[in-house]
C-alpha atoms as a PDB file:
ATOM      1  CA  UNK A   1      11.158  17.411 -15.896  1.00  0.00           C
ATOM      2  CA  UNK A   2      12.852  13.852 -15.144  1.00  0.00           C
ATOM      3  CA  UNK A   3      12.656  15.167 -11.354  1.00  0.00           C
ATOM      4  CA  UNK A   4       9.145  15.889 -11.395  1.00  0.00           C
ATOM      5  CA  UNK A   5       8.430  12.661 -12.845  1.00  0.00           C
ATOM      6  CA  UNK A   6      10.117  10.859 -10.604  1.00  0.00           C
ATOM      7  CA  UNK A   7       8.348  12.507  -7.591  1.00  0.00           C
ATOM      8  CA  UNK A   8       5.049  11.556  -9.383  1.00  0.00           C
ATOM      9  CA  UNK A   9       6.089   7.466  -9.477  1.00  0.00           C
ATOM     10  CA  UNK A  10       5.358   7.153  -5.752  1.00  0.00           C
ATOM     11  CA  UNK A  11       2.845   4.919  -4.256  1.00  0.00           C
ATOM     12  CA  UNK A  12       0.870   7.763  -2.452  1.00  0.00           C
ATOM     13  CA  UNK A  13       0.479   9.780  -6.086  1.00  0.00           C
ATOM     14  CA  UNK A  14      -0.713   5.537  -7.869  1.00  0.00           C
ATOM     15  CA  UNK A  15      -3.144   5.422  -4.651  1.00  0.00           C
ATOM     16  CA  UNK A  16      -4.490   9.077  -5.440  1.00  0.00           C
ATOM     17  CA  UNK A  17      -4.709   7.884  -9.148  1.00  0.00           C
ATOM     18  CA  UNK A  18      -6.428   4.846  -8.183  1.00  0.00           C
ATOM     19  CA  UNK A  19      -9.018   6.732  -5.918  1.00  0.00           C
ATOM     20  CA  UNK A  20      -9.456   9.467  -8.174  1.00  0.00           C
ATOM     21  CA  UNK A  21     -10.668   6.697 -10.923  1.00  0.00           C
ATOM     22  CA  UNK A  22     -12.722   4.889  -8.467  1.00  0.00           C
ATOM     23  CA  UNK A  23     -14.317   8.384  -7.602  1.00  0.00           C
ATOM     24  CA  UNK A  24     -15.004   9.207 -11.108  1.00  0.00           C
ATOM     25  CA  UNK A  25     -16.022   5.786 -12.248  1.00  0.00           C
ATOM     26  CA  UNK A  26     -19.104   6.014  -8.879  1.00  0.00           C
ATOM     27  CA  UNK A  27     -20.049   9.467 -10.702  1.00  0.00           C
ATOM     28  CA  UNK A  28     -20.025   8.809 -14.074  1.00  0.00           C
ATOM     29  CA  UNK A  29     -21.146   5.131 -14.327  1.00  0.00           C
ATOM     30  CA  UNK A  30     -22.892   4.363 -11.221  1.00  0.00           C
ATOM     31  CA  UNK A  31     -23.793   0.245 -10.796  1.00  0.00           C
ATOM     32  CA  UNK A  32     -26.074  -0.267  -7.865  1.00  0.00           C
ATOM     33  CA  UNK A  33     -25.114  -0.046  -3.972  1.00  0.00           C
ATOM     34  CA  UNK A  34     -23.271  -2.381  -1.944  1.00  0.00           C
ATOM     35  CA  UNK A  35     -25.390  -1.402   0.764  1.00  0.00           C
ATOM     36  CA  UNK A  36     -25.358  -0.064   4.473  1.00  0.00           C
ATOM     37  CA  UNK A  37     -23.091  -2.632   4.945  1.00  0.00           C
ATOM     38  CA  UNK A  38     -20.513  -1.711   2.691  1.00  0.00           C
ATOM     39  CA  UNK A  39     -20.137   1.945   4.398  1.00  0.00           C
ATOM     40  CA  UNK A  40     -19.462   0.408   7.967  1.00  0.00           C
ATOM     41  CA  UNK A  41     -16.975  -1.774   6.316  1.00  0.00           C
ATOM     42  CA  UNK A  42     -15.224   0.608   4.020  1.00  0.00           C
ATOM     43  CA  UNK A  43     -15.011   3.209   6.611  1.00  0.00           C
ATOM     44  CA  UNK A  44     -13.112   0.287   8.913  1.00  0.00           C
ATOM     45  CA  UNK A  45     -10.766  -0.441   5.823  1.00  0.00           C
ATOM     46  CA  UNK A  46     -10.143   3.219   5.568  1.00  0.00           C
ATOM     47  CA  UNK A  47      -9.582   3.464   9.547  1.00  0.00           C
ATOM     48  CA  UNK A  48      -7.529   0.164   9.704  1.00  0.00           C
ATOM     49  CA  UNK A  49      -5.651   1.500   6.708  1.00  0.00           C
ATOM     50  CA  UNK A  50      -4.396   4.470   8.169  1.00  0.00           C
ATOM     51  CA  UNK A  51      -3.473   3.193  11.312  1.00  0.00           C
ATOM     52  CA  UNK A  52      -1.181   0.628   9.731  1.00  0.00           C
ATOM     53  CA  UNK A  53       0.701   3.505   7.266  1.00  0.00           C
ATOM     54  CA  UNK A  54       1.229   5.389  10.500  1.00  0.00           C
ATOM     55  CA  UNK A  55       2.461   2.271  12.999  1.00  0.00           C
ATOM     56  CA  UNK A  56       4.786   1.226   9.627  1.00  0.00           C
ATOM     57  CA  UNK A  57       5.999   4.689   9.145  1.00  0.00           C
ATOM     58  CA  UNK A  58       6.364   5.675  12.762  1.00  0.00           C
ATOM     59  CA  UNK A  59       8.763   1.982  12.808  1.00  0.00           C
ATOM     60  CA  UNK A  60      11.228   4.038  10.134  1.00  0.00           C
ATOM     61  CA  UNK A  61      11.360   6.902  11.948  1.00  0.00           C
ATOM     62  CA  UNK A  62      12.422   4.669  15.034  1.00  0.00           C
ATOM     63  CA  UNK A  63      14.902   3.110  13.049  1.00  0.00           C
ATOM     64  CA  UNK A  64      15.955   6.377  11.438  1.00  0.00           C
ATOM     65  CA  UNK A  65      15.840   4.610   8.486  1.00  0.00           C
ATOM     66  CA  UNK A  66      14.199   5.776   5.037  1.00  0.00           C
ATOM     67  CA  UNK A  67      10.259   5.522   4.294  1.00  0.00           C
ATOM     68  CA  UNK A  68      10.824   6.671   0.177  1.00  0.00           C
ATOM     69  CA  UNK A  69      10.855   3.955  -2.347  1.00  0.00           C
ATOM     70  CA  UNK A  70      13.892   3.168  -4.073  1.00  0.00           C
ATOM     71  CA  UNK A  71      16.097   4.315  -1.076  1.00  0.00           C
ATOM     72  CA  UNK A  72      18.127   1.339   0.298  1.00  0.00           C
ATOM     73  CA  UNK A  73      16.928   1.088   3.828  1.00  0.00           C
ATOM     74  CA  UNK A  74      19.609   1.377   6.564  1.00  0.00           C
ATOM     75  CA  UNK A  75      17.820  -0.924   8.984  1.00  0.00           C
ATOM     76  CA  UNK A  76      15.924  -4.135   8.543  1.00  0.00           C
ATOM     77  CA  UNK A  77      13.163  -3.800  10.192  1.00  0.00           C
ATOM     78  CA  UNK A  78      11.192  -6.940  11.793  1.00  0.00           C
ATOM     79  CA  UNK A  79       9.262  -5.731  14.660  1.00  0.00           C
ATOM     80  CA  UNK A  80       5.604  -4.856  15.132  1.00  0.00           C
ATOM     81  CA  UNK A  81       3.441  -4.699  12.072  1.00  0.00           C
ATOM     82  CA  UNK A  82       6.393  -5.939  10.344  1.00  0.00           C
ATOM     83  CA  UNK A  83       6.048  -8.956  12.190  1.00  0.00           C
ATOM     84  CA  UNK A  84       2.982  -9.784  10.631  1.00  0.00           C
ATOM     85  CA  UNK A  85       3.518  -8.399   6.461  1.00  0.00           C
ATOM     86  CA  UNK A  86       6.452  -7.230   4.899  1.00  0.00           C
ATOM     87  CA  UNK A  87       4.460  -4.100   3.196  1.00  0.00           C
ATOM     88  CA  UNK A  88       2.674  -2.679   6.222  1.00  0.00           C
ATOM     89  CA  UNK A  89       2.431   0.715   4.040  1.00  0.00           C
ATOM     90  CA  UNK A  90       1.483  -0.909   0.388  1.00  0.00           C
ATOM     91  CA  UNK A  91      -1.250  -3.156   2.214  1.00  0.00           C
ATOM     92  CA  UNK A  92      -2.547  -0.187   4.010  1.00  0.00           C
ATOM     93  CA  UNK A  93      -3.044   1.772   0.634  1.00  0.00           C
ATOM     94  CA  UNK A  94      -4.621  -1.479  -1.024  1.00  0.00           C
ATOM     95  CA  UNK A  95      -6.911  -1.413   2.499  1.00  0.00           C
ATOM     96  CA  UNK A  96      -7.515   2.801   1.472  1.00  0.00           C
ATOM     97  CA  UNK A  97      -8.174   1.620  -1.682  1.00  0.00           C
ATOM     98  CA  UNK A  98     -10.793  -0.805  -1.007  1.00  0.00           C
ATOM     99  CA  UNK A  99     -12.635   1.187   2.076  1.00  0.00           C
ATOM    100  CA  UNK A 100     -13.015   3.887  -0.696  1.00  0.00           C
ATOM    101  CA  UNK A 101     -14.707   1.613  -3.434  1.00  0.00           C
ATOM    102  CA  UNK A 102     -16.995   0.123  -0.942  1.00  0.00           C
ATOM    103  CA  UNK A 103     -17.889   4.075   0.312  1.00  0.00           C
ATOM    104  CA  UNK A 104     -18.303   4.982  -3.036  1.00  0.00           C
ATOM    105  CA  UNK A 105     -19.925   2.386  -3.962  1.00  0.00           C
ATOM    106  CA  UNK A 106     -17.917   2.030  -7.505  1.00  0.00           C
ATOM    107  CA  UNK A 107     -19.078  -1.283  -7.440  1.00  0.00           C
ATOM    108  CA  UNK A 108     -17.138  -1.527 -11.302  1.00  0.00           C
ATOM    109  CA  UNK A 109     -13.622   0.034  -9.369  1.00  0.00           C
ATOM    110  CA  UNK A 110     -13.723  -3.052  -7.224  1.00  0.00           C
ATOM    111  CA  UNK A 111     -11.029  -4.800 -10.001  1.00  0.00           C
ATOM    112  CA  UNK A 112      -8.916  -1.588  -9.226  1.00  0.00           C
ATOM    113  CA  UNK A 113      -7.586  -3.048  -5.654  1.00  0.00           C
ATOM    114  CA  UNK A 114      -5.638  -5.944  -7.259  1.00  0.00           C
ATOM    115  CA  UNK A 115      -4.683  -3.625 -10.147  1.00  0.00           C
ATOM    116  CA  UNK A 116      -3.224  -1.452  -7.890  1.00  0.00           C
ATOM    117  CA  UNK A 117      -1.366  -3.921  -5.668  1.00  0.00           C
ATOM    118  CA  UNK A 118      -0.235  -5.851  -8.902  1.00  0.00           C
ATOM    119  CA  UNK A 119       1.366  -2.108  -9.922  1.00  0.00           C
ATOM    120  CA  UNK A 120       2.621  -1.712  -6.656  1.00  0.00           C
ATOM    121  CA  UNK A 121       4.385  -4.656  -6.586  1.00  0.00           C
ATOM    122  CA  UNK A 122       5.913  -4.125 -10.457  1.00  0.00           C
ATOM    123  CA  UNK A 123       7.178  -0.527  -9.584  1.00  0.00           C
ATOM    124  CA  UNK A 124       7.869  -0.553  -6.209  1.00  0.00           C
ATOM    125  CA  UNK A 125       8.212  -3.768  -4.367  1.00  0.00           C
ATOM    126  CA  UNK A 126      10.135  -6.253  -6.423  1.00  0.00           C
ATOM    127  CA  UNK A 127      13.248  -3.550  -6.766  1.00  0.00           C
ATOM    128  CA  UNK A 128      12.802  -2.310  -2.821  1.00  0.00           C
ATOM    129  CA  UNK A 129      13.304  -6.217  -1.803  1.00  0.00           C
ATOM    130  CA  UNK A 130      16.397  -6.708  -4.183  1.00  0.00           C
ATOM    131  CA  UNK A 131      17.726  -3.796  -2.846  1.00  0.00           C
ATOM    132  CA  UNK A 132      17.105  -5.259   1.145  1.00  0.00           C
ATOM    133  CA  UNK A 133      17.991  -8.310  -0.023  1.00  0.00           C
ATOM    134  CA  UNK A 134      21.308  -6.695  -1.209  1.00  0.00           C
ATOM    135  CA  UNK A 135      22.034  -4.654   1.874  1.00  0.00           C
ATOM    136  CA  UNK A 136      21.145  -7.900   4.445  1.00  0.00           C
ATOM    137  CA  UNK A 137      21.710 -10.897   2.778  1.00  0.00           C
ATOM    138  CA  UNK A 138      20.652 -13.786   4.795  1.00  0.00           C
ATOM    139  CA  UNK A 139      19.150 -11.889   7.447  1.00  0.00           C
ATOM    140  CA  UNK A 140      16.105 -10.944   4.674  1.00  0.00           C
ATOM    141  CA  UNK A 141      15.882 -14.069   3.229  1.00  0.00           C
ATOM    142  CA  UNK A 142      15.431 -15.484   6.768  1.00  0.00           C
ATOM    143  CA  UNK A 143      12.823 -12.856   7.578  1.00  0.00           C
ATOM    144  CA  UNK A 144      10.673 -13.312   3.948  1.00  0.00           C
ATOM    145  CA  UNK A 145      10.472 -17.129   4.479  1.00  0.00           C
ATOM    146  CA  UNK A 146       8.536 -15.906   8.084  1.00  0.00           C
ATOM    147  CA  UNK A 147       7.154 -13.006   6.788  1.00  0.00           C
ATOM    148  CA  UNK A 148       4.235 -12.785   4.077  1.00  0.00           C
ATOM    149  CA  UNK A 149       4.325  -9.861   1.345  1.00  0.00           C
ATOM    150  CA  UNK A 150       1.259  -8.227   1.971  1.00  0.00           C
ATOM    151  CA  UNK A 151      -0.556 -10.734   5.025  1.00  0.00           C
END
């Protein structure tokens, strides 16, 4: 059982929670529409979204280096989208997140995208930088003074 559950605490299975709520909250109390508007845009988070995850995740596989949370990474990894945020993957899923809401128009969900990064950050992020930090010392410190959290 402690296995399972420990499969379910990953950010993929919280963004499918968060989506799923969204979803249910646009069927079961709808608000009003965002608009026309807000399906261009959401579909462009969703898009945007996706190709971050894969540029991030394509970046460990270059690096041969672990994508799952609470693995201590072997490389540090600074290049391309990690140039620009330090949680390529957890931004895209916030991105997801949002496109979804604004397709769904769960107008009331909208509160769900900091929700979600503020759980992200609580379960996964502060432990997965303490554990970089760990493994690279200076070299991460250098690289988070540069490098925003999410953007």
């Amino acid at each position: 059982m402690r296995f399972l559950l420990k499969w379910l605490d990953l950010p993929p299975i919280w963004l499918a929670f968060f989506g799923v709520t969204a979803w249910g909250q646009s069927r079961l109390l709808p608000a009003f529409s965002f608009g026309k508007w807000a399906d261009w845009v959401g579909t462009a988070l969703v898009g945007a979204g996706v190709l971050i995850a894969v540029s991030a995740i394509l970046q460990f596989f270059g690096n041969r280096t672990s994508v799952i949370p609470r693995r201590t990474p072997r490389t540090l990894i600074r290049t391309g989208i990690y140039r620009l945020t330090r949680n390529p993957i957890y931004l895209a899923d916030a991105m997801v997140l949002g496109g979804l809401i604004l397709r769904w128009d769960a107008v009331l969900s909208v509160v769900l995208v900091p929700v979600f990064m503020a759980v992200i950050h609580r379960r996964f992020i502060k432990g997965e930088e303490m554990r970089i930090r760990e493994e690279f010392g200076e070299a991460f410190d250098a690289y988070a003074s540069r490098v925003r959290r999410w953007l």
